[in-house]
Each structure stands twice: as structure tokens, then as C-alpha cells.
Protein backbone atom coordinates (compact mmCIF):
# COMPACT_ATOMS: atom_id res chain seq x y z
CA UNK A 1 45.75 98.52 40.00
CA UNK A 2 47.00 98.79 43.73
CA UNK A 3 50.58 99.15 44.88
CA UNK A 4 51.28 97.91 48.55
CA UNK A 5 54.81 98.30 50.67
CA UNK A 6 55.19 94.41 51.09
CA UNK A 7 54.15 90.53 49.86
CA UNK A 8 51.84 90.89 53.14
CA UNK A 9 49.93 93.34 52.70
CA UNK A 10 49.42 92.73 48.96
CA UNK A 11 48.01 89.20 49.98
CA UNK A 12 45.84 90.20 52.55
CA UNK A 13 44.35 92.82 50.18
CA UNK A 14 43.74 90.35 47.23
CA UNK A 15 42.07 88.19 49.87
CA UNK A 16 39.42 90.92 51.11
CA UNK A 17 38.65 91.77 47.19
CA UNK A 18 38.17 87.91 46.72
CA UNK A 19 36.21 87.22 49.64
CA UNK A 20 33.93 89.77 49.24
CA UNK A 21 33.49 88.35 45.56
CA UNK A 22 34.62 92.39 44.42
CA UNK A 23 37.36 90.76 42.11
CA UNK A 24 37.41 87.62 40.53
CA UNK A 25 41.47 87.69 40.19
CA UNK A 26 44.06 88.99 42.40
CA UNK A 27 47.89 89.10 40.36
CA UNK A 28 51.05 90.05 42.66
CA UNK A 29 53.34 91.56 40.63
CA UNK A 30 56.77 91.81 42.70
CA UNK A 31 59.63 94.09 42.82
CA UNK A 32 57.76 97.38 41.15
CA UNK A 33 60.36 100.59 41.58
CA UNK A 34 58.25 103.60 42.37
CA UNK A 35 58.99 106.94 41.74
CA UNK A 36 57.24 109.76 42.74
CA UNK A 37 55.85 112.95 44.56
CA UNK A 38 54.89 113.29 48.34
CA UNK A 39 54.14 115.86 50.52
CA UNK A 40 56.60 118.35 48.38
CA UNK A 41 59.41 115.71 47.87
CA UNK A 42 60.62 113.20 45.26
CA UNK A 43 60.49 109.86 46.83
CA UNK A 44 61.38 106.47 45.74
CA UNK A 45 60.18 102.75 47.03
CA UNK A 46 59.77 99.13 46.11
CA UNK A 47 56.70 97.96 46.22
CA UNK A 48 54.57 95.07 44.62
CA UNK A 49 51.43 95.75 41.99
CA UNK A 50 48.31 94.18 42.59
CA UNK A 51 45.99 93.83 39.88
CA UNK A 52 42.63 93.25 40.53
CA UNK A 53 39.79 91.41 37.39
CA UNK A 54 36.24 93.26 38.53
CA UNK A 55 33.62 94.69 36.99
CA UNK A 56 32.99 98.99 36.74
CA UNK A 57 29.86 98.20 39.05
CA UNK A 58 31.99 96.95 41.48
CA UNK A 59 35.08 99.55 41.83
CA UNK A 60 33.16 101.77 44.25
CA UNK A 61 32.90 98.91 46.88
CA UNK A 62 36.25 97.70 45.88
CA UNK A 63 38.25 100.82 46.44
CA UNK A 64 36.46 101.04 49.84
CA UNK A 65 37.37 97.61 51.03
CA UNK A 66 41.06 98.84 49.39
CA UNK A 67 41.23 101.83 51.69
CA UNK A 68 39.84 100.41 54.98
CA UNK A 69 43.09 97.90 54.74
CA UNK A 70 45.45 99.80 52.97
CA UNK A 71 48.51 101.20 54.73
CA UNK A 72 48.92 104.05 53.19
CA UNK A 73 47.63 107.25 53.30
CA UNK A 74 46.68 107.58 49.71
CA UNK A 75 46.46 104.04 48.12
CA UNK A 76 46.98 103.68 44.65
CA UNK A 77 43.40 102.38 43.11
CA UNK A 78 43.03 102.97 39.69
CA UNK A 79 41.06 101.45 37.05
CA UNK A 80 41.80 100.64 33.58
CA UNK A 81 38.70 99.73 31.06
CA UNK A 82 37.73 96.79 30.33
CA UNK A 83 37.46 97.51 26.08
CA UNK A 84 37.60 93.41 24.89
CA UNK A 85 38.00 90.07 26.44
CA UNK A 86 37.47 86.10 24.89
CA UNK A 87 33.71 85.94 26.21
CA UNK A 88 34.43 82.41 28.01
CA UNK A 89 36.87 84.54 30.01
CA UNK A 90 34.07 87.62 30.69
CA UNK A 91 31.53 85.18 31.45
CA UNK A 92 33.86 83.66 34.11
CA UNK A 93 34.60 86.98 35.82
CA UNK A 94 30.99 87.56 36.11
CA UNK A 95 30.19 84.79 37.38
CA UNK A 96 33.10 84.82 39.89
CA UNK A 97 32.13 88.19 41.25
CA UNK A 98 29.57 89.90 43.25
CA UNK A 99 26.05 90.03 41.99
CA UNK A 100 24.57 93.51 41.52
């Protein structure tokens, strides 16, 4: 999961992770209201969600290509695990993303 400021950033982030064949899905998720903590203060802003299909291998090489576009000065990149998944689906993320 990535946040980004705007619709064009977000797009030209899920582009790079397609691309480079690091994700096999890119989802925009608009108008996300974010709350949080920065540099000592309690800040607020809408952003979009990006969510990102990819395999553990690849989230090393992901989160770099994330942070060499990325806007901010501490993207959001975290990962959730993958735990279950139809294997027709699984099989189709492999094969739509990098080979190790």
C-alpha cells in the first residue's frame, strides 16, 4: 500500500511498478483522509491509496522504484501478506510479474 498527494502521481507510480513487471495490479483508491504525525505536528491530507498485487521477492525492488518517484519525503510502502488466494488468480500474478 502507497498513499500519493494526487490522481497524477498515483498513476505515474502504478505505471513504473507495472512496467518494470514489480506488480501485476495497480488499484487507485480515491479520496483517502489522512491523519497523522509529522515533524512534531498533527497533520491532516487527502490523498489517494494505491495498492499494488506483487510478490515478497519483489517488494525490495518495488519500494525502490516507489521512492525514486515518490514525492514525499517518507512514502508510505507497506506490505500486507499474501496468506490465500484462488490459485488461477496466484498463477496469474506470477506470471504477470518479474521473474526472479
Amino acid at each position: 500500500m502507497v498513499t500519493a498527494p494526487n490522481k497524477d502521481l498515483a498513476r505515474r507510480l502504478a505505471k513504473a511498478a507495472l512496467e518494470a513487471k514489480l506488480a501485476a495490479c495497480a488499484n487507485i483508491v480515491p479520496a483517502v483522509e489522512s491523519h497523522y504525525w509529522w515533524e512534531g505536528k498533527l497533520e491532516s491530507s487527502d490523498e489517494l491509496l494505491l495498492l499494488l498485487k506483487t510478490r515478497q521477492s519483489l517488494l525490495p525492488n518495488l519500494e525502490r522504484a516507489i521512492r525514486e518517484i515518490h514525492t514525499y519525503d517518507t512514502p508510505e510502502f507497506i506490505s500486507l501478506p499474501l496468506t490465500a488466494g484462488s490459485r488461477k488468480y496466484l498463477a496469474w500474478l506470477a506470471d504477470n510479474t518479474e521473474r526472479e
